[in-house]
Protein backbone atom coordinates (compact mmCIF):
# COMPACT_ATOMS: atom_id res chain seq x y z
CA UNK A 1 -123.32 1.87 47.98
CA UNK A 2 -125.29 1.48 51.37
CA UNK A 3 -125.48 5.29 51.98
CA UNK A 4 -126.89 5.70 48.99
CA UNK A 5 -129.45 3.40 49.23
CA UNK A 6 -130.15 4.47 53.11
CA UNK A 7 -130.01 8.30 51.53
CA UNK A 8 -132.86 6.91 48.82
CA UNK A 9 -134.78 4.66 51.64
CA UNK A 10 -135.10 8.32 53.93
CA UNK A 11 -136.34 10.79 50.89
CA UNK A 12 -133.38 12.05 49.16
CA UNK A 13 -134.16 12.96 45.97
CA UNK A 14 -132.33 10.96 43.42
CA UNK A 15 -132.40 13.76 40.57
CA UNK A 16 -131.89 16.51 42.71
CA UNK A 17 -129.31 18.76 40.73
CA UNK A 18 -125.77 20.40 42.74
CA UNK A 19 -123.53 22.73 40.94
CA UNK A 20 -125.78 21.67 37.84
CA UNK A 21 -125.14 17.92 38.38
CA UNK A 22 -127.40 15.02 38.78
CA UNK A 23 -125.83 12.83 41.29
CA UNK A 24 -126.01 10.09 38.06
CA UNK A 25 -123.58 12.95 36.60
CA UNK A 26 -121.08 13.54 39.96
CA UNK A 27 -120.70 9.78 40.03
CA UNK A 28 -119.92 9.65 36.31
CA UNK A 29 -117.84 12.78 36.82
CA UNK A 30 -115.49 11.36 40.39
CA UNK A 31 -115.49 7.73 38.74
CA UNK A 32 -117.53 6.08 41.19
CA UNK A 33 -118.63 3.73 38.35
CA UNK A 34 -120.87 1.73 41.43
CA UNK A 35 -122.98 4.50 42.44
CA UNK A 36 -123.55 5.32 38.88
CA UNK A 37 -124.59 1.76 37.90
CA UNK A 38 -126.93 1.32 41.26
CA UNK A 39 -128.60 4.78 39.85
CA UNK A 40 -128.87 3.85 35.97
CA UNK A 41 -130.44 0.37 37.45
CA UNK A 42 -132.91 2.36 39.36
CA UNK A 43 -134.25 4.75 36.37
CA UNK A 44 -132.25 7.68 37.83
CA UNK A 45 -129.64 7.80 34.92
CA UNK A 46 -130.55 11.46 33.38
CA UNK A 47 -128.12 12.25 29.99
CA UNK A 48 -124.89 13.35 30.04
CA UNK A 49 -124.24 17.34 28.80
CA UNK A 50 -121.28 17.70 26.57
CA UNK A 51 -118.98 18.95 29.55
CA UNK A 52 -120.32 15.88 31.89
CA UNK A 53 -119.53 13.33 28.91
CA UNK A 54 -115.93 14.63 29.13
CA UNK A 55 -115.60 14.57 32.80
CA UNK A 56 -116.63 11.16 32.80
CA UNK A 57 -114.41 9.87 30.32
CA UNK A 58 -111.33 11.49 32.16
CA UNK A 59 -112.11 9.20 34.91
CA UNK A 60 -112.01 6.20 32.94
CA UNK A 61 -108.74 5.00 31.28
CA UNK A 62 -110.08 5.01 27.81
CA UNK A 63 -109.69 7.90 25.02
CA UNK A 64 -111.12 11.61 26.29
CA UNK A 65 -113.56 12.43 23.27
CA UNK A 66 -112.25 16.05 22.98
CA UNK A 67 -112.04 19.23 25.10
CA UNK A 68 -113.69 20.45 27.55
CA UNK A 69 -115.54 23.77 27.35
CA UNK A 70 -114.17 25.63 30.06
CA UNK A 71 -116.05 28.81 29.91
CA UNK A 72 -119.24 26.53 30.67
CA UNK A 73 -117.73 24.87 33.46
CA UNK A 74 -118.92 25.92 37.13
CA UNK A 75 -116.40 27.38 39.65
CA UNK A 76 -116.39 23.69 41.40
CA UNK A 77 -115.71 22.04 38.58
CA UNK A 78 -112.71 23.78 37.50
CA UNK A 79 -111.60 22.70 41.27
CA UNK A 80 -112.08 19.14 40.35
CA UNK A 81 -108.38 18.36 40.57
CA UNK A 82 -108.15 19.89 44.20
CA UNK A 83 -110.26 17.35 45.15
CA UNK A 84 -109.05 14.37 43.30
CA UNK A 85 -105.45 15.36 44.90
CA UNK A 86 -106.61 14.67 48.28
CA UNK A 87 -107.14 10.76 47.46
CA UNK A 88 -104.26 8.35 46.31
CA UNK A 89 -105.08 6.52 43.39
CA UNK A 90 -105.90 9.51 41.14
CA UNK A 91 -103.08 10.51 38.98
CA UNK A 92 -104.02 9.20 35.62
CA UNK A 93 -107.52 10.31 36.16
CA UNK A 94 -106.09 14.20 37.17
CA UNK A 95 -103.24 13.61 34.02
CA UNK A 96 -106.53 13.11 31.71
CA UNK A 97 -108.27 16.25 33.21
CA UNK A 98 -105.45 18.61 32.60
CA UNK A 99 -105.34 17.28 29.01
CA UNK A 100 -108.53 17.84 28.57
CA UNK A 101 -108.11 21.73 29.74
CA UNK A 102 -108.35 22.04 33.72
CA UNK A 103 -106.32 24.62 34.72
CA UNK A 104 -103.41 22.66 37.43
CA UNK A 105 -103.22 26.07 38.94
CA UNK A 106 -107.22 26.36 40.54
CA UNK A 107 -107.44 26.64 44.01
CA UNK A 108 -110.04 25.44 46.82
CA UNK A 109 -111.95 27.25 49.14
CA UNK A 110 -108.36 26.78 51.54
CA UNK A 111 -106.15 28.79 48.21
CA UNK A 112 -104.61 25.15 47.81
CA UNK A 113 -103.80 24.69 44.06
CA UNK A 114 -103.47 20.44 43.27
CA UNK A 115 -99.41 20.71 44.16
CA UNK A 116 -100.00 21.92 47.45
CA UNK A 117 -103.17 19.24 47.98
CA UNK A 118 -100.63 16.43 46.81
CA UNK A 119 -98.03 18.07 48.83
CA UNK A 120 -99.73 17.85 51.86
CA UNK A 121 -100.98 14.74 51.68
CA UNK A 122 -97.88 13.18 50.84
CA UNK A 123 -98.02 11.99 46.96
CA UNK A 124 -95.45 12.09 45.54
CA UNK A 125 -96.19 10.64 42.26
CA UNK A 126 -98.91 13.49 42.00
CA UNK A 127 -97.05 16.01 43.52
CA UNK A 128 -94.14 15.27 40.65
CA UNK A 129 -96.94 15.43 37.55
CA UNK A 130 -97.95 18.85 39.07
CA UNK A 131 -94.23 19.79 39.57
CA UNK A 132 -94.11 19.13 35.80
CA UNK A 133 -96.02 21.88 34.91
CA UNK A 134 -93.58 24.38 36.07
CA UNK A 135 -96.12 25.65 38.96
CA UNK A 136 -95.10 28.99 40.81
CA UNK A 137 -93.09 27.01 44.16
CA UNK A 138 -93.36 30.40 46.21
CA UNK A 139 -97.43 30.78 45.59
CA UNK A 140 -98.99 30.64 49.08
CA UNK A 141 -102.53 29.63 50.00
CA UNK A 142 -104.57 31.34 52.19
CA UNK A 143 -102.69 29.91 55.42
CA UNK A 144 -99.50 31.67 54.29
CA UNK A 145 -97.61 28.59 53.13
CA UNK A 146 -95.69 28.43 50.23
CA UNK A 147 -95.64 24.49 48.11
CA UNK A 148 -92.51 23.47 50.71
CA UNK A 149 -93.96 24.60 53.44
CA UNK A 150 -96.96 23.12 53.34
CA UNK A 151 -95.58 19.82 52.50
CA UNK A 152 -93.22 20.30 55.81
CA UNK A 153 -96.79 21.01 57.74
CA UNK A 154 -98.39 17.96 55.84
CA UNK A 155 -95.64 15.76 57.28
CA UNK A 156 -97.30 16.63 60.73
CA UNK A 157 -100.47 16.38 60.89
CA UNK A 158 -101.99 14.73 57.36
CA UNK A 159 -103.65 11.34 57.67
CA UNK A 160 -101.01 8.35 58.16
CA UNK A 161 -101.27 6.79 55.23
CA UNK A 162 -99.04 3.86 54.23
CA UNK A 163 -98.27 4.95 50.98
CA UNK A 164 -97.26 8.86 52.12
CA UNK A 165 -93.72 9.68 51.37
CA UNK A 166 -93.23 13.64 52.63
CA UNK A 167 -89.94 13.40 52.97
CA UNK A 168 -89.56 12.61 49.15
CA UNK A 169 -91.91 15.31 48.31
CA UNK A 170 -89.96 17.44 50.21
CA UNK A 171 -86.66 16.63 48.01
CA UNK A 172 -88.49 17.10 44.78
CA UNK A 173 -89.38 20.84 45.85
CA UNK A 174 -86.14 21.57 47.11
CA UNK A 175 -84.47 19.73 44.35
CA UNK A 176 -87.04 22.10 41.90
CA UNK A 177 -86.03 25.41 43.53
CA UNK A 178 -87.82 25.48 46.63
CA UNK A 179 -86.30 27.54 49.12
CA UNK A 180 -85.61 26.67 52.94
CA UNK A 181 -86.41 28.89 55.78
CA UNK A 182 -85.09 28.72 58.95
CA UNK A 183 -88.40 28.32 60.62
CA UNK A 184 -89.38 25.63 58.12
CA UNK A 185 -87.12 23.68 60.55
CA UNK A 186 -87.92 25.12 63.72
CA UNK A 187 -91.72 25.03 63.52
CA UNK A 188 -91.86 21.74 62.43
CA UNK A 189 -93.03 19.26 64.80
CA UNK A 190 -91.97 15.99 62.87
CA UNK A 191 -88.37 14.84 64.14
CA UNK A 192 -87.89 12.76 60.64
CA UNK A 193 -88.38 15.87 58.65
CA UNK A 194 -86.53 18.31 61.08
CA UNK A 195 -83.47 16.11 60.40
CA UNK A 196 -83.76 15.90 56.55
CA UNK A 197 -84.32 19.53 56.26
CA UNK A 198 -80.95 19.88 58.08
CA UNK A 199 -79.38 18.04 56.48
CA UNK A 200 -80.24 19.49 53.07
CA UNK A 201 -79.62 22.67 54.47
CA UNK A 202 -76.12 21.87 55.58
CA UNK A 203 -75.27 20.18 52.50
CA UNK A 204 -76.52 23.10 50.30
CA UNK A 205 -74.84 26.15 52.33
């Protein structure tokens, strides 16, 4: 709340639009129910579009009020989940945005799709939704890493969060098909992970 109301006291403008959103509308949209209250109260609430009314209500735990139109949706919002998968917290909110017709398989900018984001990160609560979906396990993103793989890499060098299991996530891909290179092992720099994958490995050969 105090960036935006340093952001308002230096000139930003309050209806300025991004990706065809107010920033009323990307608070509505990313649940930051705050933000979007401090706006309303200011007279910078602008109407919802049809799309943006949907959005909203995915991020809320109440009833979606239908589809979305997806052929109307911008490039970054049919990302959305991508960057909901990066924060704990969000699975319900990402469970209500696939129902409503986001596409779990959209990448970022990186060629991340939402399994690898969770992956990474560490969810594994997320990371199992997405594995329900029957996702493509050997897809790789843009840095060449396939859903495992990028979990092993995750397990390295993603924030330390309390709540990060990799080593679960980890299990559910292997447990889901994943397969286990030899240089998953050797080029990973976490000792806990190095000794699960070897053990998996020896009690799979």
């Amino acid at each position: 709340m105090k960036i935006v109301e340093l952001l308002l006291k230096f000139g930003a403008d309050p209806v300025a639009r991004w990706d065809g959103h107010t920033p009323y509308a990307m608070a509505m949209i990313y649940g930051n129910r705050p933000v979007a209250a401090f706006l309303d109260q200011k007279g910078y609430a602008e109407p919802l579009d049809r799309n943006e009314m949907v959005l909203a209500a995915c991020a809320d735990s109440g009833p979606v009020p239908g589809p979305l139109n997806v052929t109307h949706l911008s490039d970054e919002d049919k990302g959305l989940l991508t960057r909901l998968a990066f924060i704990p917290g969000n699975l319900g909110h990402m469970q209500r945005l696939v129902s409503a017709g986001l596409d779990p398989d959209v990448t970022d900018s990186m060629g991340l799709p939402p399994l690898h984001v969770a992956g990474w990160n560490g969810l594994c609560e997320e990371l199992a939704y997405f594995l329900s979906l029957d996702p493509d396990l050997t897809r790789k993103n843009d840095y060449g890493g396939d859903a495992l793989d990028t979990v092993i890499h995750g397990s390295e060098f993603a924030p330390k969060r309390p709540d990060a299991d990799h080593l679960a996530c980890a299990r559910l891909l292997l447990e889901a098909g994943s397969v286990l290179y030899p240089n998953f092992i050797t080029g990973c720099g976490n000792e806990d992970m190095v000794q699960f994958l070897e053990d998996w490995r020896d009690a799979n050969r």
